[in-house]
PDB file of N, CA and C in Angstrom:
ATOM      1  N   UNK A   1      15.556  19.552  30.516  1.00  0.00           N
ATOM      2  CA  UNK A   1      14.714  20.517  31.196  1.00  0.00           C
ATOM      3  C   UNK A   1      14.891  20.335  32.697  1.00  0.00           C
ATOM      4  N   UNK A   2      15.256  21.131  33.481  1.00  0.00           N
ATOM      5  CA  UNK A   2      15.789  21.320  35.122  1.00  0.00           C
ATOM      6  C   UNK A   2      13.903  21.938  35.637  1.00  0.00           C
ATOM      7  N   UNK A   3      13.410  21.077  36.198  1.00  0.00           N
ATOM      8  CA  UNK A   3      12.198  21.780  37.595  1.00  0.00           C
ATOM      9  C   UNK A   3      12.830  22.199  38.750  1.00  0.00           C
ATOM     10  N   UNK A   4      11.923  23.165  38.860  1.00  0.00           N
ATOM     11  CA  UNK A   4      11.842  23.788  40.538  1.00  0.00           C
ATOM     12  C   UNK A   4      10.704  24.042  40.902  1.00  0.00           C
ATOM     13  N   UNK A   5      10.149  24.331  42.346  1.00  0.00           N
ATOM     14  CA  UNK A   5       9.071  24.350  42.290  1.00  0.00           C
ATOM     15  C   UNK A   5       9.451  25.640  43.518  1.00  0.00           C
ATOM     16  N   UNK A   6       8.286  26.690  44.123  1.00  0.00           N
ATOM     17  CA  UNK A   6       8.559  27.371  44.520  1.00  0.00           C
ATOM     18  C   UNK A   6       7.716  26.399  46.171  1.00  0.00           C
ATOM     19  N   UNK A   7       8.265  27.545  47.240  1.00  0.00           N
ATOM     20  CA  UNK A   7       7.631  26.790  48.696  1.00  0.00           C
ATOM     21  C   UNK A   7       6.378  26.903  48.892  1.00  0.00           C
ATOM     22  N   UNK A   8       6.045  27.740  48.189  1.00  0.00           N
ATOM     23  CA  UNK A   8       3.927  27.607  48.460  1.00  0.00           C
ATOM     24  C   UNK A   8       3.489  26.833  47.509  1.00  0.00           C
ATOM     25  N   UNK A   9       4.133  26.067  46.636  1.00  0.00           N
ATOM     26  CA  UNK A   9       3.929  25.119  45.500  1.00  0.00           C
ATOM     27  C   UNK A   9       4.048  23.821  46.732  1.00  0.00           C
ATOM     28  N   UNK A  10       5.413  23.517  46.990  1.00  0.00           N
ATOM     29  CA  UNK A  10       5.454  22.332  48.151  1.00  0.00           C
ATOM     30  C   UNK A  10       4.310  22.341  48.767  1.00  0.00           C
ATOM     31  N   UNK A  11       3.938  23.548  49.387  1.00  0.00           N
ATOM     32  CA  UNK A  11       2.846  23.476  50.528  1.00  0.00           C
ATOM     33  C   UNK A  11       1.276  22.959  49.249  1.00  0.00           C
ATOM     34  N   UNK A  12       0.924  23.744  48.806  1.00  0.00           N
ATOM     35  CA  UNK A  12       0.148  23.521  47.711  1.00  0.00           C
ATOM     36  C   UNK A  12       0.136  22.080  47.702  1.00  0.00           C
ATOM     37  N   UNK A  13       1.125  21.456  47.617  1.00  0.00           N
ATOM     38  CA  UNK A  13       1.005  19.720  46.842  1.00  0.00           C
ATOM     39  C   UNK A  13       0.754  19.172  47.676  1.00  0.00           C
ATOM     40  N   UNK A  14       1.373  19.168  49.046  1.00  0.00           N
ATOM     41  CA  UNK A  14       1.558  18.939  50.458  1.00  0.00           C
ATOM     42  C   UNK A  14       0.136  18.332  51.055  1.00  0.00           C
ATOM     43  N   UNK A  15      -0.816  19.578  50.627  1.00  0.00           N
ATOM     44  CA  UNK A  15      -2.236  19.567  51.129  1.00  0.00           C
ATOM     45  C   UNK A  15      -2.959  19.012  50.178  1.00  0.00           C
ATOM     46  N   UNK A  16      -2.662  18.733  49.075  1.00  0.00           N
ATOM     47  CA  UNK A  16      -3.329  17.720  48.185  1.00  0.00           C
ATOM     48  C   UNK A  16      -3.303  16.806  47.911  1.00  0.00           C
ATOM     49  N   UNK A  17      -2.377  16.321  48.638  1.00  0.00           N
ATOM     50  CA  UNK A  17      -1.903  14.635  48.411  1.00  0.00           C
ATOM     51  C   UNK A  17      -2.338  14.700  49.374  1.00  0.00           C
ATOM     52  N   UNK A  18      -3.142  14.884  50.741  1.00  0.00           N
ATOM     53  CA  UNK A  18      -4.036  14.176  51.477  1.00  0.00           C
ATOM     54  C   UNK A  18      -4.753  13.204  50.935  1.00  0.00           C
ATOM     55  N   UNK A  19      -5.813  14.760  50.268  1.00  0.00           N
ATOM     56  CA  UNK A  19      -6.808  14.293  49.538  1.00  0.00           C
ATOM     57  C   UNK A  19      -6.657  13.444  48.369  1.00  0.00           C
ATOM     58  N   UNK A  20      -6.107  13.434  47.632  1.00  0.00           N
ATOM     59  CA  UNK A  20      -5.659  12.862  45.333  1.00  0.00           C
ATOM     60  C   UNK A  20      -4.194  12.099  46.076  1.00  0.00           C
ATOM     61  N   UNK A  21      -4.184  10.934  46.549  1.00  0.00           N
ATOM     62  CA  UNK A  21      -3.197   9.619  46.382  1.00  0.00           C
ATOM     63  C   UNK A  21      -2.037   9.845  45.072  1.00  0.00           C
ATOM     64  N   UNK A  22      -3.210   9.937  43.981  1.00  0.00           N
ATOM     65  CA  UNK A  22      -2.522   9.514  42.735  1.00  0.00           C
ATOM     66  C   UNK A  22      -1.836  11.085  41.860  1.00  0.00           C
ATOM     67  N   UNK A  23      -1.425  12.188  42.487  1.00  0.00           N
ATOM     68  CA  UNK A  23      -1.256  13.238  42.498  1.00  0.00           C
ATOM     69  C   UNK A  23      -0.079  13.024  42.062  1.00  0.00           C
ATOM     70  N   UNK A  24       1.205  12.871  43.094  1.00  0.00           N
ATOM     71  CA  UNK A  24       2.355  12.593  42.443  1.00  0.00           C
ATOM     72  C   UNK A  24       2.229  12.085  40.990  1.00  0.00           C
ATOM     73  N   UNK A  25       1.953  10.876  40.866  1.00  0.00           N
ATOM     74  CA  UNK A  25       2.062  10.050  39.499  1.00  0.00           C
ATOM     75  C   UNK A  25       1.262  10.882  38.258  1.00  0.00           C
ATOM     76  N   UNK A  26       0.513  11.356  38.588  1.00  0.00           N
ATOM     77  CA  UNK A  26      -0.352  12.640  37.896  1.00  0.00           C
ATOM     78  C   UNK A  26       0.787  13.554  36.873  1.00  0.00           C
ATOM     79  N   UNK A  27       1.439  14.450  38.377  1.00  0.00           N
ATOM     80  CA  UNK A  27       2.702  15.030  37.716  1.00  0.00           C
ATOM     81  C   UNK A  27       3.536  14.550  37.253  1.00  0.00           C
ATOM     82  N   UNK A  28       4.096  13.291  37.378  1.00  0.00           N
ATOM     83  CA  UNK A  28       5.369  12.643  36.281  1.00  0.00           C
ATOM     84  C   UNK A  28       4.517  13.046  35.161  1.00  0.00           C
ATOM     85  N   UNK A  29       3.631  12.582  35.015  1.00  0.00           N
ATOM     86  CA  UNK A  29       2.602  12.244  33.841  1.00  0.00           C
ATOM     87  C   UNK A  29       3.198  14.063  33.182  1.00  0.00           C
ATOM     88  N   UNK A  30       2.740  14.811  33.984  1.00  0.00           N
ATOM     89  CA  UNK A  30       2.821  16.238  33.349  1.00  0.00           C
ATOM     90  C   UNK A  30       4.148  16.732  32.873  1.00  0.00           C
ATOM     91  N   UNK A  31       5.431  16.119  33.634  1.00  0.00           N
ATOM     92  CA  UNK A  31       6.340  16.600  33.574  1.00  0.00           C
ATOM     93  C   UNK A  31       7.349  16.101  31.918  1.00  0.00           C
ATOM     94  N   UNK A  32       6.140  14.998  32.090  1.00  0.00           N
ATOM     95  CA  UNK A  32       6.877  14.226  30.513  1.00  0.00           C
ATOM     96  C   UNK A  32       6.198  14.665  29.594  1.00  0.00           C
ATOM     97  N   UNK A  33       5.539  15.881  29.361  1.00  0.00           N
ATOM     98  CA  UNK A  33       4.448  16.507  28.485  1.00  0.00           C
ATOM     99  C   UNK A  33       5.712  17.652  28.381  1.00  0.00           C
ATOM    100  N   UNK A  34       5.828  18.490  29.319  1.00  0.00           N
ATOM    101  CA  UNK A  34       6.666  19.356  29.527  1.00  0.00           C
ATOM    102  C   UNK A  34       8.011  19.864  29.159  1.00  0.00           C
ATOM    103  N   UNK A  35       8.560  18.216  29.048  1.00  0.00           N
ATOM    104  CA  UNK A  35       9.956  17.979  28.814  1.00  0.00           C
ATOM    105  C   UNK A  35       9.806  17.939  27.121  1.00  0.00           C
ATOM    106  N   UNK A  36       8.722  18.062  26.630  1.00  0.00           N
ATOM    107  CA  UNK A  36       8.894  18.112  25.012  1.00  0.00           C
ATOM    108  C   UNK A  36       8.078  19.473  24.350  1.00  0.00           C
ATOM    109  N   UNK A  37       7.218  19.406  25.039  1.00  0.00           N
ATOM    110  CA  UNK A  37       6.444  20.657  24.762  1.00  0.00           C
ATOM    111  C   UNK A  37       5.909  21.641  26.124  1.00  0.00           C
ATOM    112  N   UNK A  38       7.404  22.840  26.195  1.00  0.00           N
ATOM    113  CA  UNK A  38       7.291  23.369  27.902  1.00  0.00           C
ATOM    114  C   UNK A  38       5.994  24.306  27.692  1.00  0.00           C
ATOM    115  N   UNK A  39       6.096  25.196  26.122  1.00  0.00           N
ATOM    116  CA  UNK A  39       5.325  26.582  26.172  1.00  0.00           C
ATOM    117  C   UNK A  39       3.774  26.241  25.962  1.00  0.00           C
ATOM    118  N   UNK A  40       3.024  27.369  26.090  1.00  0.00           N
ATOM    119  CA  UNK A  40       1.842  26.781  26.019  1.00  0.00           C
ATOM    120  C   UNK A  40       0.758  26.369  24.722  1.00  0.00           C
ATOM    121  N   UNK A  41       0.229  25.512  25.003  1.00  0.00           N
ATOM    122  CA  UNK A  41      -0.308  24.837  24.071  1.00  0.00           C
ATOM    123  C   UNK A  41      -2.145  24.457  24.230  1.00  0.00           C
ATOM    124  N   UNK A  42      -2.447  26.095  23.566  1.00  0.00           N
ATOM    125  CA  UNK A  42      -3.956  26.057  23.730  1.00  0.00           C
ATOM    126  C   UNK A  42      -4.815  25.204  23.056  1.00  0.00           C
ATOM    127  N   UNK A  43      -6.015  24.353  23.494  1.00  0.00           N
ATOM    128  CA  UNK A  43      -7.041  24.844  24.325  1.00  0.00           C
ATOM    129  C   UNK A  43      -6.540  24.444  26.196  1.00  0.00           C
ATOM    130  N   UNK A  44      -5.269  23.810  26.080  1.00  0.00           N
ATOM    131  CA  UNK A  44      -4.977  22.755  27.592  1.00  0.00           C
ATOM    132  C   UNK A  44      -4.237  23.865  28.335  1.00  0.00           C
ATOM    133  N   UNK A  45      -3.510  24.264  27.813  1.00  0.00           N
ATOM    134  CA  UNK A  45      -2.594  25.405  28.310  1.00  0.00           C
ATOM    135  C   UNK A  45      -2.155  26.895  28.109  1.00  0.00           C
ATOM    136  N   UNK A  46      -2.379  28.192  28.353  1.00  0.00           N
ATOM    137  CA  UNK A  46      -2.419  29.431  27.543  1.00  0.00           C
ATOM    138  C   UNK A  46      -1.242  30.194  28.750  1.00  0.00           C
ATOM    139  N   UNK A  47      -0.392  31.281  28.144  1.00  0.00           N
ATOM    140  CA  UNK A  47       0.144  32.063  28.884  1.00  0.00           C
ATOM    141  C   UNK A  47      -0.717  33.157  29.868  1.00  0.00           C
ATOM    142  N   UNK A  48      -0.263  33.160  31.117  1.00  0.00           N
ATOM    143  CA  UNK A  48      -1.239  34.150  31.373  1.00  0.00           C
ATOM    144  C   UNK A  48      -0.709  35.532  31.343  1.00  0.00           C
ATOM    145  N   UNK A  49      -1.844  36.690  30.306  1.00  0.00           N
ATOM    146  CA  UNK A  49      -1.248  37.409  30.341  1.00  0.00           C
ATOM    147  C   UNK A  49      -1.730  38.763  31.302  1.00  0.00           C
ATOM    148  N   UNK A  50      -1.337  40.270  31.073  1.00  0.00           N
ATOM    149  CA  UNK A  50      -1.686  41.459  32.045  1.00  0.00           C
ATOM    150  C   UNK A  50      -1.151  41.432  33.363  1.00  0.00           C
ATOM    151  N   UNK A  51       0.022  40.647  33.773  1.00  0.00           N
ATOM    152  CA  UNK A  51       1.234  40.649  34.713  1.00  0.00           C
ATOM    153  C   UNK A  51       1.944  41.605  34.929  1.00  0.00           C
ATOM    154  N   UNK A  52       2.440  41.708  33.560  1.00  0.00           N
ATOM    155  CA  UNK A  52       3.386  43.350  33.475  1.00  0.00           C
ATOM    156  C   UNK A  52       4.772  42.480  33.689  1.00  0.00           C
ATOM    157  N   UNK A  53       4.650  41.773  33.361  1.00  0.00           N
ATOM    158  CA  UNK A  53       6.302  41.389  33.837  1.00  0.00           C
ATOM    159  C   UNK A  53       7.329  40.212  32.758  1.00  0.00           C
ATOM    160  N   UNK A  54       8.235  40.222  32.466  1.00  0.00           N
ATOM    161  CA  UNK A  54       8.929  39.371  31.395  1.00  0.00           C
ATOM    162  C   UNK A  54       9.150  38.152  31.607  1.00  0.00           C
ATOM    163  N   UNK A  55       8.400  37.346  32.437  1.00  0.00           N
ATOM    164  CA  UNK A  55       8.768  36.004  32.554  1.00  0.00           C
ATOM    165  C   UNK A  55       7.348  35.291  31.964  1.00  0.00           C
ATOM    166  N   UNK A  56       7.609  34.611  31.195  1.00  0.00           N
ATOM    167  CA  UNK A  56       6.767  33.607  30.309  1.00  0.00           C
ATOM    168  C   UNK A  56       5.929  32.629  31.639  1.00  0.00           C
ATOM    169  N   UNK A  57       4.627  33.731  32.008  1.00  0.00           N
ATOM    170  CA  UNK A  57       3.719  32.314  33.173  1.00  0.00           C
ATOM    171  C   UNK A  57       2.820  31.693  32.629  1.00  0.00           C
ATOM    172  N   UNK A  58       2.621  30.630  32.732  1.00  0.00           N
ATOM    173  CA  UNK A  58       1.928  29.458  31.874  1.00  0.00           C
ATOM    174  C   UNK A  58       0.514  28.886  33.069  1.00  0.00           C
ATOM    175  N   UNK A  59      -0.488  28.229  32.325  1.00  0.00           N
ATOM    176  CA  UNK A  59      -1.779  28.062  33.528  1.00  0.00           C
ATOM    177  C   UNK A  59      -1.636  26.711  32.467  1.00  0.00           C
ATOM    178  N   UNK A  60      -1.931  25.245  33.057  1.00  0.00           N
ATOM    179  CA  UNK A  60      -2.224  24.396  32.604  1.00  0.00           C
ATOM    180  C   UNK A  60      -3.361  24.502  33.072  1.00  0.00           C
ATOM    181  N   UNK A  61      -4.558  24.113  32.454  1.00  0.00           N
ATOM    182  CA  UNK A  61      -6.234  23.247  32.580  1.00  0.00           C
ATOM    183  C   UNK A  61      -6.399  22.058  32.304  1.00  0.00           C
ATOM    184  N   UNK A  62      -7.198  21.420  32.900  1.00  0.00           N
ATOM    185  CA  UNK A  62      -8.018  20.079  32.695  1.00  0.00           C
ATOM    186  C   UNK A  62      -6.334  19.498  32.877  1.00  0.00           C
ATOM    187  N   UNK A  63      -5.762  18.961  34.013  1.00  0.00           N
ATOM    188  CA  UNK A  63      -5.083  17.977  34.322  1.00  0.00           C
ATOM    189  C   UNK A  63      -5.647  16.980  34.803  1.00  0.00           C
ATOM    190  N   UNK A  64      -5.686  15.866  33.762  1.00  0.00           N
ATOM    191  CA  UNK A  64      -6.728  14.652  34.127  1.00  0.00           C
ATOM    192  C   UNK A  64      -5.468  13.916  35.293  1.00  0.00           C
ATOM    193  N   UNK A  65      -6.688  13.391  36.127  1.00  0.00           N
ATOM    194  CA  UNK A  65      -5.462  12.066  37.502  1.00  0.00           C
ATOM    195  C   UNK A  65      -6.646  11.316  37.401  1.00  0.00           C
ATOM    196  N   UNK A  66      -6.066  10.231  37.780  1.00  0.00           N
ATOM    197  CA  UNK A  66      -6.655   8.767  38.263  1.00  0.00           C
ATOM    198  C   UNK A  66      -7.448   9.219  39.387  1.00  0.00           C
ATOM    199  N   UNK A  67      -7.102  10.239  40.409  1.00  0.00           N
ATOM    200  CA  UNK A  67      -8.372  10.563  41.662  1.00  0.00           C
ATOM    201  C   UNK A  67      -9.750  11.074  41.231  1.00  0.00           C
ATOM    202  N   UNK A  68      -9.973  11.360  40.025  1.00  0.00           N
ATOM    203  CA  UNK A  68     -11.392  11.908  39.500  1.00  0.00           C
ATOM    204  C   UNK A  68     -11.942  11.050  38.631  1.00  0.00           C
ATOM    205  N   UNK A  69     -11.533  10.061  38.287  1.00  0.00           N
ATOM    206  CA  UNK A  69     -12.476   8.801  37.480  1.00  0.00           C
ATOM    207  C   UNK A  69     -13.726   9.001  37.294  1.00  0.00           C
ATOM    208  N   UNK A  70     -14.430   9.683  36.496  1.00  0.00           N
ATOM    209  CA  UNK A  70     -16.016   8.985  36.151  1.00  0.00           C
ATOM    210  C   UNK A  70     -16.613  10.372  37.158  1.00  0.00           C
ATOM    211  N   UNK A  71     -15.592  11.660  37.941  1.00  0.00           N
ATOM    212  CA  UNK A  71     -16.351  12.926  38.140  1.00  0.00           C
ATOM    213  C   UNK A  71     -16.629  13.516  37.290  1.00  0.00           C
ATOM    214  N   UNK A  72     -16.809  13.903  36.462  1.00  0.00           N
ATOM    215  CA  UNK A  72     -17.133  15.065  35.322  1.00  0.00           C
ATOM    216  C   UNK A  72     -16.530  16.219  35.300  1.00  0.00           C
ATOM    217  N   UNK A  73     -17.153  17.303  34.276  1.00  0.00           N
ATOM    218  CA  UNK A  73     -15.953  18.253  34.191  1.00  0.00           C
ATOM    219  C   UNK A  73     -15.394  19.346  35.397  1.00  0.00           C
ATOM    220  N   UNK A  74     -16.119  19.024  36.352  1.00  0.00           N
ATOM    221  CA  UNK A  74     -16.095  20.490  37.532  1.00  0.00           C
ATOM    222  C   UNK A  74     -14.288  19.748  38.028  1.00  0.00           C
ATOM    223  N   UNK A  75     -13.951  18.393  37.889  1.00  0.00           N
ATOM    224  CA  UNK A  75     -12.758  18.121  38.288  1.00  0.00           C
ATOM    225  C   UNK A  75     -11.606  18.427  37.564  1.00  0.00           C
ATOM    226  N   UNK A  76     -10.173  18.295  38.297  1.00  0.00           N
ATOM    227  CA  UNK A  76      -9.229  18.494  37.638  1.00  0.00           C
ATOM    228  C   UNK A  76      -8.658  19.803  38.171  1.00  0.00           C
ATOM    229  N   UNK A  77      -7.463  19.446  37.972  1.00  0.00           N
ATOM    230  CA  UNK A  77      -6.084  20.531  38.389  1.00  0.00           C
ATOM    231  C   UNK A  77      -5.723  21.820  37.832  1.00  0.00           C
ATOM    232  N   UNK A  78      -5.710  22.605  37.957  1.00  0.00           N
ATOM    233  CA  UNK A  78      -4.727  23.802  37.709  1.00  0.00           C
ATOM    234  C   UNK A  78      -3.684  23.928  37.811  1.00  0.00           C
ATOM    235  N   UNK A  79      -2.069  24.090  36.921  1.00  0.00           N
ATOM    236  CA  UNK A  79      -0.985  24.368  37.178  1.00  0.00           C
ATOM    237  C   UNK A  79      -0.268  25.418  36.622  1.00  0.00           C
ATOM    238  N   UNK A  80       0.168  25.912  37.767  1.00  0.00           N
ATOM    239  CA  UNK A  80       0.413  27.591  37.326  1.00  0.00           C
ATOM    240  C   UNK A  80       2.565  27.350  36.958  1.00  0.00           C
ATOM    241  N   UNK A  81       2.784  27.722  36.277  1.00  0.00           N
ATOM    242  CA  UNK A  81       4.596  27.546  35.760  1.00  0.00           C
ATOM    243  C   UNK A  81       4.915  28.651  35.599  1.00  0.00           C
ATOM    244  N   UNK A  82       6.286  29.001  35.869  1.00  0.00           N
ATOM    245  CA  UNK A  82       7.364  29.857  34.952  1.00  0.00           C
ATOM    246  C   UNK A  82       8.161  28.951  34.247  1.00  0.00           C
ATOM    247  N   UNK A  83       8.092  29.643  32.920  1.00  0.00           N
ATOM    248  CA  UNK A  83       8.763  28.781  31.697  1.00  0.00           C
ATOM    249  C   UNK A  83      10.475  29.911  31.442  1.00  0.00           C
ATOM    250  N   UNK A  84      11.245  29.082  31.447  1.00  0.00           N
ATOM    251  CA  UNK A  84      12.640  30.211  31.189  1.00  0.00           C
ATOM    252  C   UNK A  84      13.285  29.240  29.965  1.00  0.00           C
ATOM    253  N   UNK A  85      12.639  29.402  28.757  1.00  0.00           N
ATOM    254  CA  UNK A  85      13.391  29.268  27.575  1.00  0.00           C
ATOM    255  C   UNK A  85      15.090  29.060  27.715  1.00  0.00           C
ATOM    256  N   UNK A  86      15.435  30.533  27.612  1.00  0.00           N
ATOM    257  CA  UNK A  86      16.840  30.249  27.897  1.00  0.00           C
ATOM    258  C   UNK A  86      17.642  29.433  28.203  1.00  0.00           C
ATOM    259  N   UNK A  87      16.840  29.340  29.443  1.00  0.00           N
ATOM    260  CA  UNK A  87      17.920  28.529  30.505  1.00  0.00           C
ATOM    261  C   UNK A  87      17.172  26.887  30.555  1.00  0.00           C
ATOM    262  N   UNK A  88      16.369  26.768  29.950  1.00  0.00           N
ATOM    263  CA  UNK A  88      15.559  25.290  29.648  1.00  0.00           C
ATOM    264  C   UNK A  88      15.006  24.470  31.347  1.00  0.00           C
ATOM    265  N   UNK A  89      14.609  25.759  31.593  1.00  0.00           N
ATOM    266  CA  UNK A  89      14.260  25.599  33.109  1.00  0.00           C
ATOM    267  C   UNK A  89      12.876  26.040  33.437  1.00  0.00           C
ATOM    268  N   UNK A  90      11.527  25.333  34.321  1.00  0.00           N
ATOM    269  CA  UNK A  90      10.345  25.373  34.751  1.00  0.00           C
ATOM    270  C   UNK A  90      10.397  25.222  35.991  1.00  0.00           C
ATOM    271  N   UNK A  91       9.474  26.788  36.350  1.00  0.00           N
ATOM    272  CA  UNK A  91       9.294  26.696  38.013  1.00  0.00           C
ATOM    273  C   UNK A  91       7.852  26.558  38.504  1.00  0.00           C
ATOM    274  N   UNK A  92       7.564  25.483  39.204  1.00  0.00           N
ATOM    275  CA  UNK A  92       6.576  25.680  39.852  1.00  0.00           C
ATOM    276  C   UNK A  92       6.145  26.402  40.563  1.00  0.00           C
ATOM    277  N   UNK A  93       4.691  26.835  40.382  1.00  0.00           N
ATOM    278  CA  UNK A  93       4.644  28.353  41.052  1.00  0.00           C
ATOM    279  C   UNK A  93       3.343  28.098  42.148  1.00  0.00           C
ATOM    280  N   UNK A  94       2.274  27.359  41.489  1.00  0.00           N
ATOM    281  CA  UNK A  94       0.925  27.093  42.203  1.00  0.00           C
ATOM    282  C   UNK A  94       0.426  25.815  41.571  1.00  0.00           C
ATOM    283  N   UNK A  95      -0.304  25.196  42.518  1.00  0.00           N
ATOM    284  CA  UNK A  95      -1.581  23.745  42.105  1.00  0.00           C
ATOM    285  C   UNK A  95      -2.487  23.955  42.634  1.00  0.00           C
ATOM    286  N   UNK A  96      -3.678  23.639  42.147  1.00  0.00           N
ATOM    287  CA  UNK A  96      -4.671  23.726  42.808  1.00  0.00           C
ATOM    288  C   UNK A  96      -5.639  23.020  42.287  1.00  0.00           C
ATOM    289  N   UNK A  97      -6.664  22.970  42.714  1.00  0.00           N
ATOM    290  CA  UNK A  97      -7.755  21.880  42.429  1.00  0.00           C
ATOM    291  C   UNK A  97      -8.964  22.993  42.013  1.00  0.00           C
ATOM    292  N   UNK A  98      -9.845  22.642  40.952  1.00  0.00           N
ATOM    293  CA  UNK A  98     -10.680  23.775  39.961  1.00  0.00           C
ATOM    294  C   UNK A  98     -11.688  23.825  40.658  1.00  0.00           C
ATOM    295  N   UNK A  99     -12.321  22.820  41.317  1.00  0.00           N
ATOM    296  CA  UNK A  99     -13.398  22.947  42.306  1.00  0.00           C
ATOM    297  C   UNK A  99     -13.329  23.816  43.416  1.00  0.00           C
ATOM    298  N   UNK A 100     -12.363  23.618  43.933  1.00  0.00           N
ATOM    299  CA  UNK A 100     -12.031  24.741  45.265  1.00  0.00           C
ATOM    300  C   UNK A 100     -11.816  26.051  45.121  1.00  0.00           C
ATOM    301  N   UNK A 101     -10.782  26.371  44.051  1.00  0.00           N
ATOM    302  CA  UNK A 101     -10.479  27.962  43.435  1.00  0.00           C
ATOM    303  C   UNK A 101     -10.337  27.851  42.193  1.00  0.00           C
ATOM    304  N   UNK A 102     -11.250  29.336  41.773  1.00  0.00           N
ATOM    305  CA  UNK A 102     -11.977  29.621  40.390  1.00  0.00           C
ATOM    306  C   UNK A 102      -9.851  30.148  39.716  1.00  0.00           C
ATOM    307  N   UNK A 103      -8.824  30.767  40.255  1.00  0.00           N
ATOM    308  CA  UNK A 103      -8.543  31.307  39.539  1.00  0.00           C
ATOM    309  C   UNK A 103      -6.824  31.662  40.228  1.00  0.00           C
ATOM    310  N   UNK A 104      -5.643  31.524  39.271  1.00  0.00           N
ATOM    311  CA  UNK A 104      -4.439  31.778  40.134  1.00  0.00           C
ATOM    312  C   UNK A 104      -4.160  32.338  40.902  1.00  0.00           C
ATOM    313  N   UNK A 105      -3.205  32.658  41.447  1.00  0.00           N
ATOM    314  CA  UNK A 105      -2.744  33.188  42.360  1.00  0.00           C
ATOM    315  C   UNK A 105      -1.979  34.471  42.108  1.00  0.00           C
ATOM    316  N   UNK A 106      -2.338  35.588  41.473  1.00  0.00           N
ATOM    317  CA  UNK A 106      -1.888  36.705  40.709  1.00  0.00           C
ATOM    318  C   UNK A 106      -0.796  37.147  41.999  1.00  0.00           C
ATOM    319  N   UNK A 107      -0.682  37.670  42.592  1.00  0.00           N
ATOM    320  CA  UNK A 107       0.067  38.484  43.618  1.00  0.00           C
ATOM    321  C   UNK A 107       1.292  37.154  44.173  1.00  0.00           C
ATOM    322  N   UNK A 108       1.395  36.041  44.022  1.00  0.00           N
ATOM    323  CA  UNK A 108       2.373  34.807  44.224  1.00  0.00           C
ATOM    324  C   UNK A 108       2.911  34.609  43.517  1.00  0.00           C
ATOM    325  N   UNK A 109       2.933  35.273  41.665  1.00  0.00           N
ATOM    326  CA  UNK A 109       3.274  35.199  40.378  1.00  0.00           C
ATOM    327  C   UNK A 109       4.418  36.885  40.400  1.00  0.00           C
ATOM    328  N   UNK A 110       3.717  37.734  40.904  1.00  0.00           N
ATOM    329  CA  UNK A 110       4.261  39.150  41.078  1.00  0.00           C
ATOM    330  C   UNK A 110       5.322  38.784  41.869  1.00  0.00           C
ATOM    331  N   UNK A 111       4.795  38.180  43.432  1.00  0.00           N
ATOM    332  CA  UNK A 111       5.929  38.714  44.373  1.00  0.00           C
ATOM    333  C   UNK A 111       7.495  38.070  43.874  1.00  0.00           C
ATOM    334  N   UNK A 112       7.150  36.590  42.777  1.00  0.00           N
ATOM    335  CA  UNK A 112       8.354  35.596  43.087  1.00  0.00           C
ATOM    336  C   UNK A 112       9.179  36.084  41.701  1.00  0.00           C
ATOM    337  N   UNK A 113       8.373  36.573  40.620  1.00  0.00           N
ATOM    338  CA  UNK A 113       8.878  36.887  38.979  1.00  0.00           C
ATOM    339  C   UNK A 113       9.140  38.387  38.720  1.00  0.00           C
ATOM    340  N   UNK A 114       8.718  39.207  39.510  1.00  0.00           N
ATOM    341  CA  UNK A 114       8.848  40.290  39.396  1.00  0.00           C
ATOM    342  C   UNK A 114      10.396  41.257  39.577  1.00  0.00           C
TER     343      UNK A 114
END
């Protein structure tokens, strides 16, 4: 399985590893989930759908990290993917933290898959 991540994804991570240290190590964590099971896998992960568009986008929930220990459920990550079967390739598209924003980034999913 080949990652990419898109540049408002960099920036995205960029500004969160201020805050979450243990962020990186978080994502290995995710990426070895990924590398066996890319598509989604509900209740943790669902496609999102009403895009209009043919690329398989995926929303991970509840990404547990070591930076939320013992917060409760308002914590935890959001990760937004393009999944390309085919080509056995995942692009990072968005991260975000669930406390701060309720909800993806619809129009950052359009401009880059469309």
């Amino acid at each position: 399985m080949k990652f990419e991540t898109l540049p408002e994804y960099d920036k995205d991570l960029k500004q969160l590893l201020k805050k979450f240290r243990t962020l990186n190590t978080d994502l290995q964590d995710v990426k070895k989930v990924l590398m066996v099971r890319p598509d989604a896998q509900p209740p943790f992960s669902f496609k999102i759908d009403g895009l209009g568009i043919s690329s398989c986008v995926i929303k991970i929930k509840k990404i547990a990290s070591d930076s939320f220990k013992g917060k409760g459920n308002n914590s935890g990550f959001r990760l937004i993917y393009a999944y390309f079967q085919e080509e056995q390739r995942i692009v990072f598209v968005e991260l975000y933290h669930k406390g701060v924003k309720d909800n993806e980034d619809r129009q950052r999913i359009l401009k880059n898959f469309k």
